[in-house]
Protein backbone atom coordinates (compact mmCIF):
# COMPACT_ATOMS: atom_id res chain seq x y z
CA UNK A 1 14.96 -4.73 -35.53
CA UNK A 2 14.30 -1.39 -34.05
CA UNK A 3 10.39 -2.21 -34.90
CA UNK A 4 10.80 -4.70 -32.81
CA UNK A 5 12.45 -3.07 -30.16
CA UNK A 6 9.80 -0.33 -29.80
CA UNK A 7 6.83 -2.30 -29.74
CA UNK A 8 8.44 -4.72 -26.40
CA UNK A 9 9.47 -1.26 -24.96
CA UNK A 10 5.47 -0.42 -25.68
CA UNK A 11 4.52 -3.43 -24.30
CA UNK A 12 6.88 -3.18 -20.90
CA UNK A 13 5.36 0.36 -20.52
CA UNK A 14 1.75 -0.53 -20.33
CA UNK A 15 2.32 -3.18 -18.29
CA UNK A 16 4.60 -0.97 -15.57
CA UNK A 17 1.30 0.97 -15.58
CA UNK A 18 -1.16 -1.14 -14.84
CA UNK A 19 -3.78 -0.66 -11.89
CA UNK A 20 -4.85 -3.06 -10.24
CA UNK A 21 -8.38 -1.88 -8.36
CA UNK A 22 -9.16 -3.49 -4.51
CA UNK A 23 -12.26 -3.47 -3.79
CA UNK A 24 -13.34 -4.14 0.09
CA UNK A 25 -10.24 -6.53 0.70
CA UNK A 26 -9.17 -7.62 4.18
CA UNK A 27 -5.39 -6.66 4.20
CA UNK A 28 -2.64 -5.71 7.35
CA UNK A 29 -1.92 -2.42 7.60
CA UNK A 30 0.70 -0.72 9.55
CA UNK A 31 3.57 1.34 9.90
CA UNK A 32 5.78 0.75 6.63
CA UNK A 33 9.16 1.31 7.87
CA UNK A 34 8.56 -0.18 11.36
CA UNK A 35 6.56 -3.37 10.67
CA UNK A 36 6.96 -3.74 7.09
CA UNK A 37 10.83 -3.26 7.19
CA UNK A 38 9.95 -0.61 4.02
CA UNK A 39 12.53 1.90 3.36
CA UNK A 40 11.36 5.10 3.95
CA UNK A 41 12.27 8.96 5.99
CA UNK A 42 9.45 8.23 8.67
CA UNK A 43 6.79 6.65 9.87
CA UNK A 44 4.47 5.77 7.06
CA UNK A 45 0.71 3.87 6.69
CA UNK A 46 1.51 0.60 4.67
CA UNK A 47 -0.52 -2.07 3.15
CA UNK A 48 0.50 -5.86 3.00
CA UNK A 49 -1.44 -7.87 0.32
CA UNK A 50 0.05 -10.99 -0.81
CA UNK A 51 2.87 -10.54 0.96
CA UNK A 52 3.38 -7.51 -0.84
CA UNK A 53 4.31 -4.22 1.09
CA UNK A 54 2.17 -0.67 -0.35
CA UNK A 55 2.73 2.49 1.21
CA UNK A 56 -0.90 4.41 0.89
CA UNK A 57 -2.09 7.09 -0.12
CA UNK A 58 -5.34 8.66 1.28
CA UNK A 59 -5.24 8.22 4.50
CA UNK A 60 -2.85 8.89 6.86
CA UNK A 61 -1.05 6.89 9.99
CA UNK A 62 -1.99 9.38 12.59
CA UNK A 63 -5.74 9.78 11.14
CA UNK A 64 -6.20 6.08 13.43
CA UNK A 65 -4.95 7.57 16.45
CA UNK A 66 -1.20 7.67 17.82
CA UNK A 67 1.16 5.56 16.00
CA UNK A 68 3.37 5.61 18.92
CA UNK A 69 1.31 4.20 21.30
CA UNK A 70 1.43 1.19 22.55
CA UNK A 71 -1.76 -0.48 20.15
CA UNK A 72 -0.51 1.82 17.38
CA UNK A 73 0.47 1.46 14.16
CA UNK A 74 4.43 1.64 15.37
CA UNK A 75 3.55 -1.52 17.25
CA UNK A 76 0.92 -3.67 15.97
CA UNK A 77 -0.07 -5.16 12.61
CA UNK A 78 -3.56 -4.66 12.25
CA UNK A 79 -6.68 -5.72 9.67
CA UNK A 80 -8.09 -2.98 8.07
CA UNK A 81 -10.67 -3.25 5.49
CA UNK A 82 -9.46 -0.98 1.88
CA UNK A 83 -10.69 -0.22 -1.47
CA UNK A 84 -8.94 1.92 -3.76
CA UNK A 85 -5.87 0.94 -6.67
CA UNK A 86 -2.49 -0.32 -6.46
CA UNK A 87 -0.59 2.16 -8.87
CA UNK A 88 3.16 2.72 -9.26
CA UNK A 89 4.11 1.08 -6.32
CA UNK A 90 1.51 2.67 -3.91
CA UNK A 91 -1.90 2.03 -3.13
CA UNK A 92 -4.26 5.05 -3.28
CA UNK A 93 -7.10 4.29 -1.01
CA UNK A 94 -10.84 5.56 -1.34
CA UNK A 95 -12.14 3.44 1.56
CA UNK A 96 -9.51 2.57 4.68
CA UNK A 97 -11.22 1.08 7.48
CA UNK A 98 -10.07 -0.61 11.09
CA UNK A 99 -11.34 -3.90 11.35
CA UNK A 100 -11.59 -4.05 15.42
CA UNK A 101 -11.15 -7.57 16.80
């Protein structure tokens, strides 16, 4: 029994820890807590893939100009082009790119 026990507890670590690697995929991006309705202390870049919510890490909300404005990330979803992992919850970007319209 405990056998048993330790090799599902095994199991439901490795798969808590998988990566899943993105690789030039269209996805929205915007502010996390005010778009995304994440929980969070502040404004915050966010993915949405699969209508799954990412906050990322890499790049930054203000690196794409003011989030506050009024075409910011505060106040529009936008497409942005990413590559990077999705890793405990988060998305660690290599690549983060504005798609403009």
């Amino acid at each position: 029994m405990i056998k048993r026990s330790v090799v599902v507890l095994l199991f439901l670590s490795i798969i808590s820890c998988k990566k899943e690697m993105i690789s030039d995929k269209l996805v929205e991006a915007s502010c996390g807590q005010c778009q995304f309705n994440m929980e969070g202390k502040g404004c915050d870049l966010a993915i949405r893939i699969d209508d799954n919510s990412y906050y990322v890490e890499g790049a930054d909300i203000d690196d794409h100009g003011d989030a506050h404005a009024a075409d910011g990330f505060c106040e529009a979803i936008k497409k942005a082009k990413v590559s990077g992992k999705i890793a405990g919850g988060k998305f660690s970007a290599s690549s983060f790119k504005i798609v403009q319209k």
